[in-house]
PDB file of N, CA and C in Angstrom:
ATOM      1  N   UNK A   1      91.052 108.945 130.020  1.00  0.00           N
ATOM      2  CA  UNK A   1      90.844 107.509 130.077  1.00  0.00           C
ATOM      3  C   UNK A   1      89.804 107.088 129.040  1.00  0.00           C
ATOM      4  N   UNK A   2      88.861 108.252 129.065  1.00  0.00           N
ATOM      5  CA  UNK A   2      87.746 107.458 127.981  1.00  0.00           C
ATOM      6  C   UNK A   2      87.836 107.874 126.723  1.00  0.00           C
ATOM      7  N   UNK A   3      89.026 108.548 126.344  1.00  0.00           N
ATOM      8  CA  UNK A   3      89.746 108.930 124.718  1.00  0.00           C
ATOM      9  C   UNK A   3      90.232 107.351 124.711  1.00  0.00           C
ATOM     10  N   UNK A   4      90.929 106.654 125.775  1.00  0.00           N
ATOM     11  CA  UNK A   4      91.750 106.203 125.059  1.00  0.00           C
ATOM     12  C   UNK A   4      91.050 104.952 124.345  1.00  0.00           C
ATOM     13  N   UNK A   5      89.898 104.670 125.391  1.00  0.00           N
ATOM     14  CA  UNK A   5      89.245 103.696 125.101  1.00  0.00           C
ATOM     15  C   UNK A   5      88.190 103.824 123.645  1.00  0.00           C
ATOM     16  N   UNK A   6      87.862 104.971 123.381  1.00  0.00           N
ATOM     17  CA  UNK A   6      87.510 105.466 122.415  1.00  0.00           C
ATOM     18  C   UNK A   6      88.462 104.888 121.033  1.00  0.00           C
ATOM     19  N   UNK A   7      89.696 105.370 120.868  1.00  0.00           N
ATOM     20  CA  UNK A   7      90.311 105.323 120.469  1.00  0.00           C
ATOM     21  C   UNK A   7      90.883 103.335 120.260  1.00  0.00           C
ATOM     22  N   UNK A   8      90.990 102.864 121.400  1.00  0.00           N
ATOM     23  CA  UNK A   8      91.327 101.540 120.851  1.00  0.00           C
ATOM     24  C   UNK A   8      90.060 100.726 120.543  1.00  0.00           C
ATOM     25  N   UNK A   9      88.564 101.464 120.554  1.00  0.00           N
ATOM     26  CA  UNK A   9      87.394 100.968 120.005  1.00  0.00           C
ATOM     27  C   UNK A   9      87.500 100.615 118.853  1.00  0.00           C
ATOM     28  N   UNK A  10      87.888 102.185 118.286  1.00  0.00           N
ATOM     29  CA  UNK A  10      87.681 102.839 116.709  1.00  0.00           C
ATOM     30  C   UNK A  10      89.354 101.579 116.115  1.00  0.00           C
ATOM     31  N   UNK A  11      90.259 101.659 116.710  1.00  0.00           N
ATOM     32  CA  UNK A  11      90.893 100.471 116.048  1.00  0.00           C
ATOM     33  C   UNK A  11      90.691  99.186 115.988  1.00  0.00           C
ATOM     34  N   UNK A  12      90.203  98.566 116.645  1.00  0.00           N
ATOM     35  CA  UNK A  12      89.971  97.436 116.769  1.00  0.00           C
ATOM     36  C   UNK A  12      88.345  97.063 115.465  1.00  0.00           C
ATOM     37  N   UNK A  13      87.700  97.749 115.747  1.00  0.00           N
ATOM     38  CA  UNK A  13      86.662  98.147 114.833  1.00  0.00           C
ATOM     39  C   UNK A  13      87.041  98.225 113.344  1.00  0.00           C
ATOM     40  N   UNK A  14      87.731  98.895 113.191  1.00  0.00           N
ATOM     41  CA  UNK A  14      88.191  99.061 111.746  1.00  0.00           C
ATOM     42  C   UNK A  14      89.272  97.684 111.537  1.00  0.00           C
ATOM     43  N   UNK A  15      89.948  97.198 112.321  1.00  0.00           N
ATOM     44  CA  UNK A  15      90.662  95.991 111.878  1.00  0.00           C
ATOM     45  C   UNK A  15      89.607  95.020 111.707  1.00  0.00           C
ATOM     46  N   UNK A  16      88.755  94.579 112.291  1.00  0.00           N
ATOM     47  CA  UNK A  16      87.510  93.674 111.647  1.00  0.00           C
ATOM     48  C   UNK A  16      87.010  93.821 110.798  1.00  0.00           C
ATOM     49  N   UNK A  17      86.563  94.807 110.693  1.00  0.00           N
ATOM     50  CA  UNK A  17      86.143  95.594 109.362  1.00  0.00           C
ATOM     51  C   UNK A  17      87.040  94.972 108.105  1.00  0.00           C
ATOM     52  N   UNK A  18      88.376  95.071 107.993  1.00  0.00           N
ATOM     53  CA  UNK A  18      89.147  94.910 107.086  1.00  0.00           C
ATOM     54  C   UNK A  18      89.367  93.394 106.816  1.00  0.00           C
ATOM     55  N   UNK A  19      89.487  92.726 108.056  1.00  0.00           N
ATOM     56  CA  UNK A  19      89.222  91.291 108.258  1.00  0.00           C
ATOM     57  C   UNK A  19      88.502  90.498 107.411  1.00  0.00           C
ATOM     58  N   UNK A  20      87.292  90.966 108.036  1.00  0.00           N
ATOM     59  CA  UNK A  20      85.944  90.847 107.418  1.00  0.00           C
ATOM     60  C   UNK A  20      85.675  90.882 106.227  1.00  0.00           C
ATOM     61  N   UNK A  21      86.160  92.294 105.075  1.00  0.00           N
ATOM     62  CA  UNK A  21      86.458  92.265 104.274  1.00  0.00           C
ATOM     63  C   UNK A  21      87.198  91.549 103.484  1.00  0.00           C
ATOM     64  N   UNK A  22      88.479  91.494 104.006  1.00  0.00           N
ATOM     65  CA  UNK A  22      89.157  90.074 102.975  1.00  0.00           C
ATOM     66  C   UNK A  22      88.834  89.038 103.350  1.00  0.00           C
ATOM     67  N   UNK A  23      87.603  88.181 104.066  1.00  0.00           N
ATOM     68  CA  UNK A  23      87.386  87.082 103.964  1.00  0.00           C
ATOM     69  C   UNK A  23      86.358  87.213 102.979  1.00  0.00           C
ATOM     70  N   UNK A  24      85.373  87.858 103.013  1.00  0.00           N
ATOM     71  CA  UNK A  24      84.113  88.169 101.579  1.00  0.00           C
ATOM     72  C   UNK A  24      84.742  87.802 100.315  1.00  0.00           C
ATOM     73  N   UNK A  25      85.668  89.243 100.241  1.00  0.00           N
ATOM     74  CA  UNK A  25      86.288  88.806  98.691  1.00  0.00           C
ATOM     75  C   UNK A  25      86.852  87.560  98.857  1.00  0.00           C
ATOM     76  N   UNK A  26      87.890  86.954  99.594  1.00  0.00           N
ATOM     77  CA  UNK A  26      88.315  85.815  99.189  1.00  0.00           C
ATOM     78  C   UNK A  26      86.910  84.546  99.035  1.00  0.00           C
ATOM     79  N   UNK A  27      86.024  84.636  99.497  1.00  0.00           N
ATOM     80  CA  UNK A  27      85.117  83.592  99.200  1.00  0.00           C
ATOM     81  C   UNK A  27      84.346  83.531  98.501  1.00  0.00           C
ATOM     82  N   UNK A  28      84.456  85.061  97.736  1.00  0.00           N
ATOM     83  CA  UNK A  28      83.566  85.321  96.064  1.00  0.00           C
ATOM     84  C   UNK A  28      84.808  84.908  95.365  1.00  0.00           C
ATOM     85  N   UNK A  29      86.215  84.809  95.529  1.00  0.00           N
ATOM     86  CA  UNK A  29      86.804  84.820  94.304  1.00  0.00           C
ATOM     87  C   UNK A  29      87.512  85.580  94.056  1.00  0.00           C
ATOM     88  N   UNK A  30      87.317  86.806  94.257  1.00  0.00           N
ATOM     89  CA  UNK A  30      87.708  88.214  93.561  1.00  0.00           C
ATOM     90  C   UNK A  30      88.714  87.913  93.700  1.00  0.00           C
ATOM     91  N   UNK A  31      89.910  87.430  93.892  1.00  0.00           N
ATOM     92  CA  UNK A  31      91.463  87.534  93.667  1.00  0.00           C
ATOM     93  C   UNK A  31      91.716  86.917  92.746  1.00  0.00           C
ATOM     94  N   UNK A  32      90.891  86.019  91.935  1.00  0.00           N
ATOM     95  CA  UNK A  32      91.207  85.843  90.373  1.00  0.00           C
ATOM     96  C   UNK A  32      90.706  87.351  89.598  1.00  0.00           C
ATOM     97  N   UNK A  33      89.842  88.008  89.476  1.00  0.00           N
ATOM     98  CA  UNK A  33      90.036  88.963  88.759  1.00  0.00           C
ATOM     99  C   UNK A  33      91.079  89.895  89.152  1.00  0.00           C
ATOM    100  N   UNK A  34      91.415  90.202  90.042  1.00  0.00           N
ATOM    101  CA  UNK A  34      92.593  91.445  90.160  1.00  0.00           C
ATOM    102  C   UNK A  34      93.981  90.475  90.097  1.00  0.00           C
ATOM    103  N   UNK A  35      94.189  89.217  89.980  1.00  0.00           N
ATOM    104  CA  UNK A  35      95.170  88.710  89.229  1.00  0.00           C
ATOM    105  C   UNK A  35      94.958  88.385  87.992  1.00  0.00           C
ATOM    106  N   UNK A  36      94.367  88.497  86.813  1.00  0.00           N
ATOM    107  CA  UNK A  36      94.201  88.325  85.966  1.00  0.00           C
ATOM    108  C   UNK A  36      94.392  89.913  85.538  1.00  0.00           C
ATOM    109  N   UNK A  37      93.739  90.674  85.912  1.00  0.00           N
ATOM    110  CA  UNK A  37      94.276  92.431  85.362  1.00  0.00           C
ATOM    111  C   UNK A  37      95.640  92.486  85.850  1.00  0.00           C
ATOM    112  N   UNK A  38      96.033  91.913  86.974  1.00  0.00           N
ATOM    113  CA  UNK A  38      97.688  92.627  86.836  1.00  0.00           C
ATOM    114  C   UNK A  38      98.212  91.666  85.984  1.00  0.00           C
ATOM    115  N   UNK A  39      97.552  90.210  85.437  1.00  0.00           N
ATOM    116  CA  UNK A  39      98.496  89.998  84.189  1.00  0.00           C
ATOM    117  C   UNK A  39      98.827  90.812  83.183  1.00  0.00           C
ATOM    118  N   UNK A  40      97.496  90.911  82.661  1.00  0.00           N
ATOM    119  CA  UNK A  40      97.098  91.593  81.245  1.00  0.00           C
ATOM    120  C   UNK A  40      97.843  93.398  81.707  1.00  0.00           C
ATOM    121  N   UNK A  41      97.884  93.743  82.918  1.00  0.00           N
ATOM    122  CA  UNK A  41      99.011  95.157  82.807  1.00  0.00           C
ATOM    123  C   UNK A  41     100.242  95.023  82.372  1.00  0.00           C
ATOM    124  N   UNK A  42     100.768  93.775  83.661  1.00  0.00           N
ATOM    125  CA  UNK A  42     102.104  93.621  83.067  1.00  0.00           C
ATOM    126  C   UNK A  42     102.427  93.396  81.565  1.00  0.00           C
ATOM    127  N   UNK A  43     101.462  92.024  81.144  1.00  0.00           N
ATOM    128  CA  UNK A  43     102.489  91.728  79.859  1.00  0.00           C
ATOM    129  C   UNK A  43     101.775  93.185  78.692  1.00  0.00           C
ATOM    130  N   UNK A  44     101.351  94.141  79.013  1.00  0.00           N
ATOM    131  CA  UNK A  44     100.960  95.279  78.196  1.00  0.00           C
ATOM    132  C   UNK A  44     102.398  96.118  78.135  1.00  0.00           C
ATOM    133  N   UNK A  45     102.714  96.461  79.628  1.00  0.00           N
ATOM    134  CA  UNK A  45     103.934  96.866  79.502  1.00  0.00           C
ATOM    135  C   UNK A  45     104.899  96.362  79.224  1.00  0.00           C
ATOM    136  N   UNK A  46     105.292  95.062  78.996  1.00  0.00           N
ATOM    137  CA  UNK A  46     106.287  94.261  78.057  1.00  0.00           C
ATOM    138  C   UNK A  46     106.272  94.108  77.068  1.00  0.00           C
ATOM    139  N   UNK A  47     105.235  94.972  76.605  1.00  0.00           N
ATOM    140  CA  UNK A  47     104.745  94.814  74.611  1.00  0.00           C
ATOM    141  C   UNK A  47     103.987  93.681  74.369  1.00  0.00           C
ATOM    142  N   UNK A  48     103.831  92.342  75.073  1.00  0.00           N
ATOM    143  CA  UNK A  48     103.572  91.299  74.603  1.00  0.00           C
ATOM    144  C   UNK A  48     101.886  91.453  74.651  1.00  0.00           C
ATOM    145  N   UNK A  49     100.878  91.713  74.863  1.00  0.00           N
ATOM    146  CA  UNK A  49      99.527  91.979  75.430  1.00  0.00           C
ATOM    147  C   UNK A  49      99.065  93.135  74.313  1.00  0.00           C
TER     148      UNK A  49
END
């Protein structure tokens, strides 16, 4: 009984965690820089870049 609860601690824990995380970056921004590098990948691999 107290694995399991253990266990849906440690998940629930880590989903906030991740939560948490993409609200930070989204309110610095950071999803303009990692869309701006997968531009500049793609059009590299299309020759055009």
């Amino acid at each position: 009984m107290k694995n399991k609860m253990n266990i849906r601690f440690t998940r629930y824990s880590i989903l906030f965690l991740a939560v948490a995380v993409l609200v930070i970056g989204t309110l610095n921004r950071e999803y303009e820089a990692v869309f701006n590098k997968a531009i500049n990948i793609c059009l590299e691999c299309i020759g055009i870049g």
